[in-house]
Protein backbone atom coordinates (compact mmCIF):
# COMPACT_ATOMS: atom_id res chain seq x y z
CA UNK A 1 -13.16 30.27 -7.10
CA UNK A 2 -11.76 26.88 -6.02
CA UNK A 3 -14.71 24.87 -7.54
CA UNK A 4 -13.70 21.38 -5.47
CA UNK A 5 -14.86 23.57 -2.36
CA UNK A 6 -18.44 23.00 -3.51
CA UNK A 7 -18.11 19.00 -3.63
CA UNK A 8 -19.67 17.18 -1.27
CA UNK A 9 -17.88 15.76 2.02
CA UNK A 10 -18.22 12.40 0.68
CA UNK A 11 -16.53 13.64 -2.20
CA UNK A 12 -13.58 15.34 -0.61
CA UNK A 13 -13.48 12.21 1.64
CA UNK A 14 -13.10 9.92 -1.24
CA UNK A 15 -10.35 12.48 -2.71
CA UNK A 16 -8.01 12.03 0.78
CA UNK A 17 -8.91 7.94 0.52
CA UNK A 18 -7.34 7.96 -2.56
CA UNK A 19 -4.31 10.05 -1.65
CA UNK A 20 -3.58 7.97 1.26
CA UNK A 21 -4.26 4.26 -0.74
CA UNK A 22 -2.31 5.91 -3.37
CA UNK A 23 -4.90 5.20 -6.15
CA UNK A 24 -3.10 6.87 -8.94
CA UNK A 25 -5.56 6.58 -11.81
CA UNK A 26 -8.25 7.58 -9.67
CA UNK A 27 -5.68 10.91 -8.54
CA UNK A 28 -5.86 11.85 -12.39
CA UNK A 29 -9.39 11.03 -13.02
CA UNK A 30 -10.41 13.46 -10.14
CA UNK A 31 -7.46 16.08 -11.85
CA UNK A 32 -8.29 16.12 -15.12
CA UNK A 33 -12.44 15.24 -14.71
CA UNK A 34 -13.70 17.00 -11.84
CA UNK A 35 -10.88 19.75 -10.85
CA UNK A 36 -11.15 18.81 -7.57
CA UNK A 37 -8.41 20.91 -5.77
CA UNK A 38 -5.53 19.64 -3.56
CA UNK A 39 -6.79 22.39 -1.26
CA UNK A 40 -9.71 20.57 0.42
CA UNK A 41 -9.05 19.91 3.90
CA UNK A 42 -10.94 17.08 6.28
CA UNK A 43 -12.43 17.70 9.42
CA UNK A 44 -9.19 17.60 11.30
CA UNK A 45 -7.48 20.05 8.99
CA UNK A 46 -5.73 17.62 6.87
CA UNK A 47 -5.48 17.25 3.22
CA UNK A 48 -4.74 15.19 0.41
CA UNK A 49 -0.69 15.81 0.60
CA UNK A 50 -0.81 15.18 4.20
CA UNK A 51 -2.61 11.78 3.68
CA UNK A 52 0.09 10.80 0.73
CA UNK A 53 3.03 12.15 2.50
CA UNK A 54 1.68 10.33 5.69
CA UNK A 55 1.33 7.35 4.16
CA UNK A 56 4.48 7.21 2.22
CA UNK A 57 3.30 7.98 -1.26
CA UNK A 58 5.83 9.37 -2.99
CA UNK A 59 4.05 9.05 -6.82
CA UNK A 60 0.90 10.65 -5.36
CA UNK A 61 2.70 13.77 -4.44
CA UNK A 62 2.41 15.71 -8.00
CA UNK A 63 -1.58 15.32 -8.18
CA UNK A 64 -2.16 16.42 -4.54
CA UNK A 65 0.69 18.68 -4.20
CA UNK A 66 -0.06 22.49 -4.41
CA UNK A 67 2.12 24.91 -3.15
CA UNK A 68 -0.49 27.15 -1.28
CA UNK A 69 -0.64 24.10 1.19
CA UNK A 70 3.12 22.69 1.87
CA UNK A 71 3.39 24.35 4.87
CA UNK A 72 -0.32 23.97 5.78
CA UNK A 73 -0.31 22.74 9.59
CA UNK A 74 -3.54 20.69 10.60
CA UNK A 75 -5.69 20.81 13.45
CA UNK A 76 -2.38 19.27 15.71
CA UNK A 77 -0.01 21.43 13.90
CA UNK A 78 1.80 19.33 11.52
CA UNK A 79 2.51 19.51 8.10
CA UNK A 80 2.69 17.06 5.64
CA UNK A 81 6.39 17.05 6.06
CA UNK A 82 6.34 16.57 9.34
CA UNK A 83 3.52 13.74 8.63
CA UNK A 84 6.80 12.19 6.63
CA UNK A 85 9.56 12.70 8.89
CA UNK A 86 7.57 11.38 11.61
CA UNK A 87 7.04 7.72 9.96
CA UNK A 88 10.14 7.97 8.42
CA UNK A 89 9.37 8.30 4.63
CA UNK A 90 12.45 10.09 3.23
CA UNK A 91 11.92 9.54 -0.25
CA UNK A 92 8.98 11.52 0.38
CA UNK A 93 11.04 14.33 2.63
CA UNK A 94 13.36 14.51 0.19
CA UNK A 95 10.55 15.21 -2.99
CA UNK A 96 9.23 17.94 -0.75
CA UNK A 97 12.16 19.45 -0.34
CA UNK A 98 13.15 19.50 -3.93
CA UNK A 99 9.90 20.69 -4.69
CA UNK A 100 10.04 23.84 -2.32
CA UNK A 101 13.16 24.41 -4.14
CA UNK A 102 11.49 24.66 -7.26
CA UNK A 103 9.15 27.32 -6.09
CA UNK A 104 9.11 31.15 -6.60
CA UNK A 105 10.95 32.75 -3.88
């Protein structure tokens, strides 16, 4: 069970706030305190690595990074790559890619 499911939408609101402000202690605070998941989408589909990646946050990326949701499109069909290639954060492009590369094939 992903237990962060069961917050609140406050709570998972606050969660892709803090992705895209990239409030880092507050990242590892919800981590390590509450579990609360990088899988929790918004209304529109996104979720925390979309908001970071967005938004140019390239030291947000390991706390809201999960690799069931790279390629997770939202509700317009992007990813959070595309959300990074699209305002032209390449440190970010480049930390995804490295970080698929990393994965289990």
């Amino acid at each position: 069970i992903d237990h962060s499911l069961l917050f609140s939408e406050s709570t998972q609101s606050l969660w892709m706030e803090i992705a895209r402000r990239n409030l880092l202690e507050l990242a590892v605070y919800f981590q390590q305190s509450w579990n609360i998941s990088s899988k929790v989408m918004n209304r529109q589909g996104m979720t925390p690595l979309q908001f970071a990646a967005r938004s140019g946050h390239v030291e947000m990326l390991p706390w809201v990074c999960h690799p069931e949701i790279l390629h997770h499109q939202d509700y317009r069909g992007q990813t959070a790559l595309d959300a990074a290639t699209i305002n032209g954060h390449d440190h970010v492009v480049q930390w995804m890619q490295d970080y698929a590369l990393q994965l289990p094939q």
